[in-house]
PDB file of N, CA and C in Angstrom:
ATOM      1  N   UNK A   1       0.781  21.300 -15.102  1.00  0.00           N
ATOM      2  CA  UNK A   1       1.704  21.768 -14.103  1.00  0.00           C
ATOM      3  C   UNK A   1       2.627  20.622 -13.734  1.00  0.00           C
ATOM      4  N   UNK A   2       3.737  20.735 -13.680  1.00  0.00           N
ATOM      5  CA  UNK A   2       4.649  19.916 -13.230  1.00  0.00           C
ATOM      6  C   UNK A   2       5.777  20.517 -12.080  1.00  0.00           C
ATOM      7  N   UNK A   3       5.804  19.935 -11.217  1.00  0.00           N
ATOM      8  CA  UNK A   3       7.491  20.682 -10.098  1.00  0.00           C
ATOM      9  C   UNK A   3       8.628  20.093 -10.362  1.00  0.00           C
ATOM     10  N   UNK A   4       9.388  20.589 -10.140  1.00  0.00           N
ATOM     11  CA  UNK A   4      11.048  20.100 -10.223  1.00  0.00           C
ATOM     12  C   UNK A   4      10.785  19.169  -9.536  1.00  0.00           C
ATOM     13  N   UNK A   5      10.454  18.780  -8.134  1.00  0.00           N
ATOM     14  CA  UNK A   5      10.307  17.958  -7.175  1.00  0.00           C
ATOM     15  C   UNK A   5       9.010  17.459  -6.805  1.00  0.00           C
ATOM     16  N   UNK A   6       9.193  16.771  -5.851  1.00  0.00           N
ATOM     17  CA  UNK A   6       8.166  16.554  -5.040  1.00  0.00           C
ATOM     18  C   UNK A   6       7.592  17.689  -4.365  1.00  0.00           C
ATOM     19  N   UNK A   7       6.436  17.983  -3.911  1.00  0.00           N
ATOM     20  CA  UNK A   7       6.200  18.980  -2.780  1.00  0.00           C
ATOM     21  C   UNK A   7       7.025  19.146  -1.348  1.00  0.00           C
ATOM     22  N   UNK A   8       6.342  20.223  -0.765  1.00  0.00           N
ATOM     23  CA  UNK A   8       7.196  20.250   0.342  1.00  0.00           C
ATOM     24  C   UNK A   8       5.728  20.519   0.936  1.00  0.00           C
ATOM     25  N   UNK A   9       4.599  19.309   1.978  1.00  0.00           N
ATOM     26  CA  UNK A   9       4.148  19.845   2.445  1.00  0.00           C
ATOM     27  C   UNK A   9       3.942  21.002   3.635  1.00  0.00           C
ATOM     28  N   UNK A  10       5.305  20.900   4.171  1.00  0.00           N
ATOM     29  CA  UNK A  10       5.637  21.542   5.379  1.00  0.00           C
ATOM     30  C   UNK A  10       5.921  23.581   5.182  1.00  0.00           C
ATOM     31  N   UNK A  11       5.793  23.492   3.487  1.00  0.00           N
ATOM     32  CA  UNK A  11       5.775  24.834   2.919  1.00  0.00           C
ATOM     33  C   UNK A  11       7.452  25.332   3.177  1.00  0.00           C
ATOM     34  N   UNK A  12       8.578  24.891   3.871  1.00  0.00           N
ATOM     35  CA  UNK A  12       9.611  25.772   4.086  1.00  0.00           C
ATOM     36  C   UNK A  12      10.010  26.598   3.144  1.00  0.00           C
ATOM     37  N   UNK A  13      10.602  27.596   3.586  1.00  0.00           N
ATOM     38  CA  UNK A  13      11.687  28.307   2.375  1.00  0.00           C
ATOM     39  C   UNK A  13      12.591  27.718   1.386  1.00  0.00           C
ATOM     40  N   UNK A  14      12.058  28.439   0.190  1.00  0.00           N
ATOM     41  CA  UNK A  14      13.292  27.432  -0.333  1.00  0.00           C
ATOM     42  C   UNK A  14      12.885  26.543  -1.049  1.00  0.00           C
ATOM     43  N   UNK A  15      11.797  25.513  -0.772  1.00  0.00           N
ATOM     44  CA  UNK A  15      11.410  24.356  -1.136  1.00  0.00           C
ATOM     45  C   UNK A  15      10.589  24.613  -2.387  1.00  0.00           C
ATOM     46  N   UNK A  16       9.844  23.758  -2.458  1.00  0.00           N
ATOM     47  CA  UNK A  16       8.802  23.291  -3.583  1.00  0.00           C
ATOM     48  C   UNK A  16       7.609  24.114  -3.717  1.00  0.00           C
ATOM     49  N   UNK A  17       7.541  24.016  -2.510  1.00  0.00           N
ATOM     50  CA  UNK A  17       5.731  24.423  -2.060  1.00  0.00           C
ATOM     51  C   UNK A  17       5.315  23.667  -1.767  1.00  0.00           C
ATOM     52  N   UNK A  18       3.585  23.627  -1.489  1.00  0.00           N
ATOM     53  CA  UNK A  18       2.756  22.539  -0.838  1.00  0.00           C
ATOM     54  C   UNK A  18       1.873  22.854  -2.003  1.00  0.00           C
ATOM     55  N   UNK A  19       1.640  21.397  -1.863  1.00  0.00           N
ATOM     56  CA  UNK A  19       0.498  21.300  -2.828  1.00  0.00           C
ATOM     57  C   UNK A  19      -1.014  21.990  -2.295  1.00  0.00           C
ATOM     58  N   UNK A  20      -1.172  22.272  -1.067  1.00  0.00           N
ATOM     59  CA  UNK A  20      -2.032  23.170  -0.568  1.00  0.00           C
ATOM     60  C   UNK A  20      -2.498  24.215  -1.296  1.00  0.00           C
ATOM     61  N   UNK A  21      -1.049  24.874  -2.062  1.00  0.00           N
ATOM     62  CA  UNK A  21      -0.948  25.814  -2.512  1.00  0.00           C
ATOM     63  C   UNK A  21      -0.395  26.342  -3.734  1.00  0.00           C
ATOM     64  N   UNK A  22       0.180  25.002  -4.274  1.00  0.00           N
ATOM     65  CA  UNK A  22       0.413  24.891  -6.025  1.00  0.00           C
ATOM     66  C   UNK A  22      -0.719  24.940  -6.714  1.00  0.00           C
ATOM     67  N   UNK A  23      -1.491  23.493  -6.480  1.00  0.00           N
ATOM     68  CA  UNK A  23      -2.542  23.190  -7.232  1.00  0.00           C
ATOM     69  C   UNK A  23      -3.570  24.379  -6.939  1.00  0.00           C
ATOM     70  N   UNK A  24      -4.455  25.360  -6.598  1.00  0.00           N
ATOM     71  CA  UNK A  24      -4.814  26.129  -6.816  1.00  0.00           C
ATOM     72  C   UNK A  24      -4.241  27.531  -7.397  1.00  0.00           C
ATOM     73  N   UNK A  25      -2.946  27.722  -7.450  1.00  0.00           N
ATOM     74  CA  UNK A  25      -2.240  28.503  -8.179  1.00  0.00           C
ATOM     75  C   UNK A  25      -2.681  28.099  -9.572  1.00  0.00           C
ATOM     76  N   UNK A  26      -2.179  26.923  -9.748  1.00  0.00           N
ATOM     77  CA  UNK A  26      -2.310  26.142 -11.141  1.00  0.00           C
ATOM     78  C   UNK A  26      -3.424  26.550 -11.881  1.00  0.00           C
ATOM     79  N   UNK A  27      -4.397  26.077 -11.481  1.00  0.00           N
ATOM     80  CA  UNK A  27      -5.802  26.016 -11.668  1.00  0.00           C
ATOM     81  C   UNK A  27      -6.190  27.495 -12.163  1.00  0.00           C
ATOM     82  N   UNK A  28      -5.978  28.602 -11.426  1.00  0.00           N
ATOM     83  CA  UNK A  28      -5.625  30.061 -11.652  1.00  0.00           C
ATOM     84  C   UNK A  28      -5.448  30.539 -12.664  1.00  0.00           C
ATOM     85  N   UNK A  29      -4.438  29.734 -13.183  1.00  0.00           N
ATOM     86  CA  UNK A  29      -3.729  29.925 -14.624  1.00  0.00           C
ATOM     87  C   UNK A  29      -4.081  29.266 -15.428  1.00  0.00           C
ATOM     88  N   UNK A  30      -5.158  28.582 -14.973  1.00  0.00           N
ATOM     89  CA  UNK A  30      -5.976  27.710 -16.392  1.00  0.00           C
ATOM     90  C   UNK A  30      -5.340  26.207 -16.912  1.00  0.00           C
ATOM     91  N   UNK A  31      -3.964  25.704 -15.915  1.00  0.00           N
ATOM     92  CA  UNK A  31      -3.396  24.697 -16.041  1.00  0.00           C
ATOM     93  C   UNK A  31      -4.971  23.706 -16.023  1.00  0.00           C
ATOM     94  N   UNK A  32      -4.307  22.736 -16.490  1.00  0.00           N
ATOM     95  CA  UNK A  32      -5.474  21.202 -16.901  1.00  0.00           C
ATOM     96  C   UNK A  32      -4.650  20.010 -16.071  1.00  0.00           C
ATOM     97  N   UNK A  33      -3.708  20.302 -16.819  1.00  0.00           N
ATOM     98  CA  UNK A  33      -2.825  19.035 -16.642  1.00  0.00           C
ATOM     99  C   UNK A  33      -1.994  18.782 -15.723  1.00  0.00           C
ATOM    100  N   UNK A  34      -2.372  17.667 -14.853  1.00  0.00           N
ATOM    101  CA  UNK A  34      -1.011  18.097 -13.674  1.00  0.00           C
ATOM    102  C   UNK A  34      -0.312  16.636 -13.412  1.00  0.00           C
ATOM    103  N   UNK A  35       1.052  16.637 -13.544  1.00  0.00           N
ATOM    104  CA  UNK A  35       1.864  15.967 -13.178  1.00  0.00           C
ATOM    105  C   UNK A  35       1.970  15.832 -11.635  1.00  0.00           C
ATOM    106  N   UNK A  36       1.972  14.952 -10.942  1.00  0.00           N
ATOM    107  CA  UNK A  36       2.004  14.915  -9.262  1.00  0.00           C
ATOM    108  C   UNK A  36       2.877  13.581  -8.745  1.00  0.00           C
ATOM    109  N   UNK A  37       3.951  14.071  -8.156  1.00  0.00           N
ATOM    110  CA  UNK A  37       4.604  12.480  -7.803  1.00  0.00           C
ATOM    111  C   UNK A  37       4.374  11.975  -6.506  1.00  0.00           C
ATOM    112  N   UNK A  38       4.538  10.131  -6.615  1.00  0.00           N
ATOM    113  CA  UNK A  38       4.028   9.487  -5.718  1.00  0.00           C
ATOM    114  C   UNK A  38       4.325  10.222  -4.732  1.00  0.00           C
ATOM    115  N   UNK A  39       4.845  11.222  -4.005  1.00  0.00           N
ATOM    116  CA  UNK A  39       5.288  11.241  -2.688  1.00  0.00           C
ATOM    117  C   UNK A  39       4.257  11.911  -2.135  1.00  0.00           C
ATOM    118  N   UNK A  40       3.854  12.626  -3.052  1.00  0.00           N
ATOM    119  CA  UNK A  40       2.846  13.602  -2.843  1.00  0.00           C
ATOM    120  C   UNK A  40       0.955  13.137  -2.397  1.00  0.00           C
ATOM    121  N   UNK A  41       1.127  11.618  -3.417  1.00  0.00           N
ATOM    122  CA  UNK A  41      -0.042  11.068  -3.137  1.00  0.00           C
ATOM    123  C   UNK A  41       0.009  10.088  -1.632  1.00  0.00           C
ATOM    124  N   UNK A  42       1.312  10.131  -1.391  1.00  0.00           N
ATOM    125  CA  UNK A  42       1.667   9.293  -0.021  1.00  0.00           C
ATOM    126  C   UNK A  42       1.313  10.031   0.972  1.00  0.00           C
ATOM    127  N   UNK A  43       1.369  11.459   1.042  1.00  0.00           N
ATOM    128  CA  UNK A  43       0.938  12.501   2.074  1.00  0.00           C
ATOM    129  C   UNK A  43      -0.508  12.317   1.971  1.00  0.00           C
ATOM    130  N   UNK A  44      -1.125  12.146   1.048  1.00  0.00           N
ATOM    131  CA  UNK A  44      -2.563  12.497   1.156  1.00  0.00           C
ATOM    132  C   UNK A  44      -3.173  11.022   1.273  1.00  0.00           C
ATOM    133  N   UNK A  45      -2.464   9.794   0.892  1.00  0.00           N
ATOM    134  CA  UNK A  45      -3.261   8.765   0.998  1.00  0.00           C
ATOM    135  C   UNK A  45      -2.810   7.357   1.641  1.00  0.00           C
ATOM    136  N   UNK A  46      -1.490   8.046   2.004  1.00  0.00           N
ATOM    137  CA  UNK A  46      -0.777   6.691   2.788  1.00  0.00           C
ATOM    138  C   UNK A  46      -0.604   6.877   4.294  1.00  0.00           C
ATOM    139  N   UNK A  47      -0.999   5.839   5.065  1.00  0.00           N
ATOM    140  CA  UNK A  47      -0.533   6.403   6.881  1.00  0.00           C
ATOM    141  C   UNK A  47       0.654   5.707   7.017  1.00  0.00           C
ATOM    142  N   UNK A  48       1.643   5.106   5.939  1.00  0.00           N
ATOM    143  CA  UNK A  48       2.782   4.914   6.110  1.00  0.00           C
ATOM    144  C   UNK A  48       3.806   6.327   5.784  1.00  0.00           C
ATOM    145  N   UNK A  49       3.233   7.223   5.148  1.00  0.00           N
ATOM    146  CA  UNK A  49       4.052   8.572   5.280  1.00  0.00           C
ATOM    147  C   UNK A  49       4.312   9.060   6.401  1.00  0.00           C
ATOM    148  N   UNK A  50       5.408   9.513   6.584  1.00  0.00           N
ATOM    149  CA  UNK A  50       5.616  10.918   7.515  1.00  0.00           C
ATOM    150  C   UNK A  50       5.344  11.985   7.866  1.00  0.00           C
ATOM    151  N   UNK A  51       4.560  11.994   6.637  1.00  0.00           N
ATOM    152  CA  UNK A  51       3.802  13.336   6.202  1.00  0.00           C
ATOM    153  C   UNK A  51       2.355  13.375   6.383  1.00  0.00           C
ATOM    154  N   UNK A  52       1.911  12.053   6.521  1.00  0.00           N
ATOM    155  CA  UNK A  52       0.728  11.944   6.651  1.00  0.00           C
ATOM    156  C   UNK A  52      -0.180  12.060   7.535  1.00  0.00           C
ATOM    157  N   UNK A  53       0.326  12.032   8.396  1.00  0.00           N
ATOM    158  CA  UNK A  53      -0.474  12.528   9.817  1.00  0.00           C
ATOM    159  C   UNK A  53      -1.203  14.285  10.297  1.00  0.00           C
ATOM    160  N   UNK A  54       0.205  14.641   9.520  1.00  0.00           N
ATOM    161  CA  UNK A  54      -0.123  16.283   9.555  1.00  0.00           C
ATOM    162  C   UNK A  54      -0.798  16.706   8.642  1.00  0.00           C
ATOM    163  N   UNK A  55      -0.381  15.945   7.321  1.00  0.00           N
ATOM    164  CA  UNK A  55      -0.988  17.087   6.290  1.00  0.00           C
ATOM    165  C   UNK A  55      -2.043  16.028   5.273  1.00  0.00           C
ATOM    166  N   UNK A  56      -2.332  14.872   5.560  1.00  0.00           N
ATOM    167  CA  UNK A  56      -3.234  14.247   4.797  1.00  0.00           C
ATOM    168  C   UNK A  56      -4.517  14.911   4.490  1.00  0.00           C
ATOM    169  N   UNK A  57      -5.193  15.496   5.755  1.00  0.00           N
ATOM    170  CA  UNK A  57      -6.011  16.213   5.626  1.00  0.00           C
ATOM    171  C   UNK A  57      -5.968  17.499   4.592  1.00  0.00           C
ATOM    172  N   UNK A  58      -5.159  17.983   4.731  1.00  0.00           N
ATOM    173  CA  UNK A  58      -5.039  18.923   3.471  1.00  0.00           C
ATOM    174  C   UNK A  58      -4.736  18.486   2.199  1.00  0.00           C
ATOM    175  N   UNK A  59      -3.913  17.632   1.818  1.00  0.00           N
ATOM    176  CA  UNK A  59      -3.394  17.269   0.443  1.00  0.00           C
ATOM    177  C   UNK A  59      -5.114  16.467   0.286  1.00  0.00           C
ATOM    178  N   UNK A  60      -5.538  15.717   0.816  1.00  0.00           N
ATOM    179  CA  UNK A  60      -6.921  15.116   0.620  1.00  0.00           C
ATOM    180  C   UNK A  60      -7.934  15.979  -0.038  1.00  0.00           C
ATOM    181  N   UNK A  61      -7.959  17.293   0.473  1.00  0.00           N
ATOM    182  CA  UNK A  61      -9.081  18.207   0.399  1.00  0.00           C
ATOM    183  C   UNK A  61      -8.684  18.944  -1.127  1.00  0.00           C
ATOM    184  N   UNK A  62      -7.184  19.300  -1.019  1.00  0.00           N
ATOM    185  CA  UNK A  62      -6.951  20.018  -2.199  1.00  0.00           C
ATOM    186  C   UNK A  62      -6.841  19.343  -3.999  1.00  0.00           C
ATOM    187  N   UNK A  63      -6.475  17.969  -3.467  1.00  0.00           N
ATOM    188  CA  UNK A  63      -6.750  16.897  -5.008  1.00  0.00           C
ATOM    189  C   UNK A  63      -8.540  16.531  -5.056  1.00  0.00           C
ATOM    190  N   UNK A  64      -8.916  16.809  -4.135  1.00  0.00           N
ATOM    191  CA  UNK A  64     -10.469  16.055  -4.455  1.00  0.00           C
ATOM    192  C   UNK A  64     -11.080  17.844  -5.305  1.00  0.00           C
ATOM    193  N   UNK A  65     -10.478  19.094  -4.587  1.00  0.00           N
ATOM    194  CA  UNK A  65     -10.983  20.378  -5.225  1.00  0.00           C
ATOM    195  C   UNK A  65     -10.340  20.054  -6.614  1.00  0.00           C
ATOM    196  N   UNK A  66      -9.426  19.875  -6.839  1.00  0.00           N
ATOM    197  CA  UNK A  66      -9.264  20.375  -8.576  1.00  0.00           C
ATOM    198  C   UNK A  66      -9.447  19.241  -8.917  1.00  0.00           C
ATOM    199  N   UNK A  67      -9.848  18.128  -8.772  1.00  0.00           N
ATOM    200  CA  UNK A  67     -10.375  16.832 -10.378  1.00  0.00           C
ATOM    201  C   UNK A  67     -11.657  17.791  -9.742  1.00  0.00           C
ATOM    202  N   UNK A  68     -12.577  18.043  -8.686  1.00  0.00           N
ATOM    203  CA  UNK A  68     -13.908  18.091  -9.338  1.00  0.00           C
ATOM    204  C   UNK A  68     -13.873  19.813  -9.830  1.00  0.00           C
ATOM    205  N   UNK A  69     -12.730  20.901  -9.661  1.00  0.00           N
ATOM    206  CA  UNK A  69     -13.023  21.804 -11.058  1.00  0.00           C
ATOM    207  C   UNK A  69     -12.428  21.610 -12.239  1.00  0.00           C
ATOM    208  N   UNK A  70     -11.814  20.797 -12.427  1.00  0.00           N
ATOM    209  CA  UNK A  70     -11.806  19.480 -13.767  1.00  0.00           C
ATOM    210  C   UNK A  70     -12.369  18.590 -14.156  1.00  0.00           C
ATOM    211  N   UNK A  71     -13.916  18.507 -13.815  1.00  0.00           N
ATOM    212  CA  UNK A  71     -15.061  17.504 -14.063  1.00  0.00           C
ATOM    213  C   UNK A  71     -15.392  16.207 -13.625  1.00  0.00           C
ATOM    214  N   UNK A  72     -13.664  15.833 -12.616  1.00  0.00           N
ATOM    215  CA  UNK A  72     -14.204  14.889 -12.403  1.00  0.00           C
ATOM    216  C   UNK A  72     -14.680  14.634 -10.982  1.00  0.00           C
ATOM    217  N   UNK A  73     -15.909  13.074 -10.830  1.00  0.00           N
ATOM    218  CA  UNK A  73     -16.166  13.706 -10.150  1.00  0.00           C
ATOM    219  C   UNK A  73     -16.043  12.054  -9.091  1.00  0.00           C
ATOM    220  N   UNK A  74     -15.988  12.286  -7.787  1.00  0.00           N
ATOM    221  CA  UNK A  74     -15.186  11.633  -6.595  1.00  0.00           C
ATOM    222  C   UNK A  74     -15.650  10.353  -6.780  1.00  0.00           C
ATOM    223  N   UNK A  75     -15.114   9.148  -6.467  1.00  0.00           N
ATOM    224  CA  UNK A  75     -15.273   7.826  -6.441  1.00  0.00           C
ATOM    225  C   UNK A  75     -16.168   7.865  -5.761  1.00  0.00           C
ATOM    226  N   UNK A  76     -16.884   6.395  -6.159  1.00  0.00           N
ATOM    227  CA  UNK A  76     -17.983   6.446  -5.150  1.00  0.00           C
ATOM    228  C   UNK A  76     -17.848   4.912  -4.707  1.00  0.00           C
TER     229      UNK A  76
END
């Protein structure tokens, strides 16, 4: 799976989508492979984002679900 863009965690019209809600689409369709740009990993893993305050918690939850229904499995 790849997006034109970055996500839009904020979901607006129009936009990208949220990865909330790509990456299990994806997955759906039997995608493997997913392209994801830094901005996206900045929401989920940077507290220098803008984004991160609101939606870390979610982008966190939804990359740790698909590597582990892609085998892999969480740092330890």
């Amino acid at each position: 799976m790849q997006t034109i863009e970055a996500s839009g965690p904020g979901n607006a019209p129009g936009g990208t989508g949220t990865q909330a809600n790509l990456l299990p689409f994806a997955l759906g369709l039997k995608a493997q492979i997913f392209e994801v740009y830094i901005q996206d990993l900045q929401v989920a893993y940077d507290p220098t984002s803008p984004d991160y305050a609101r939606y870390s918690q979610a982008y966190q939850s939804v990359f740790q679900q698909t590597a582990s229904k892609l085998g892999f499995a969480p740092a330890k």
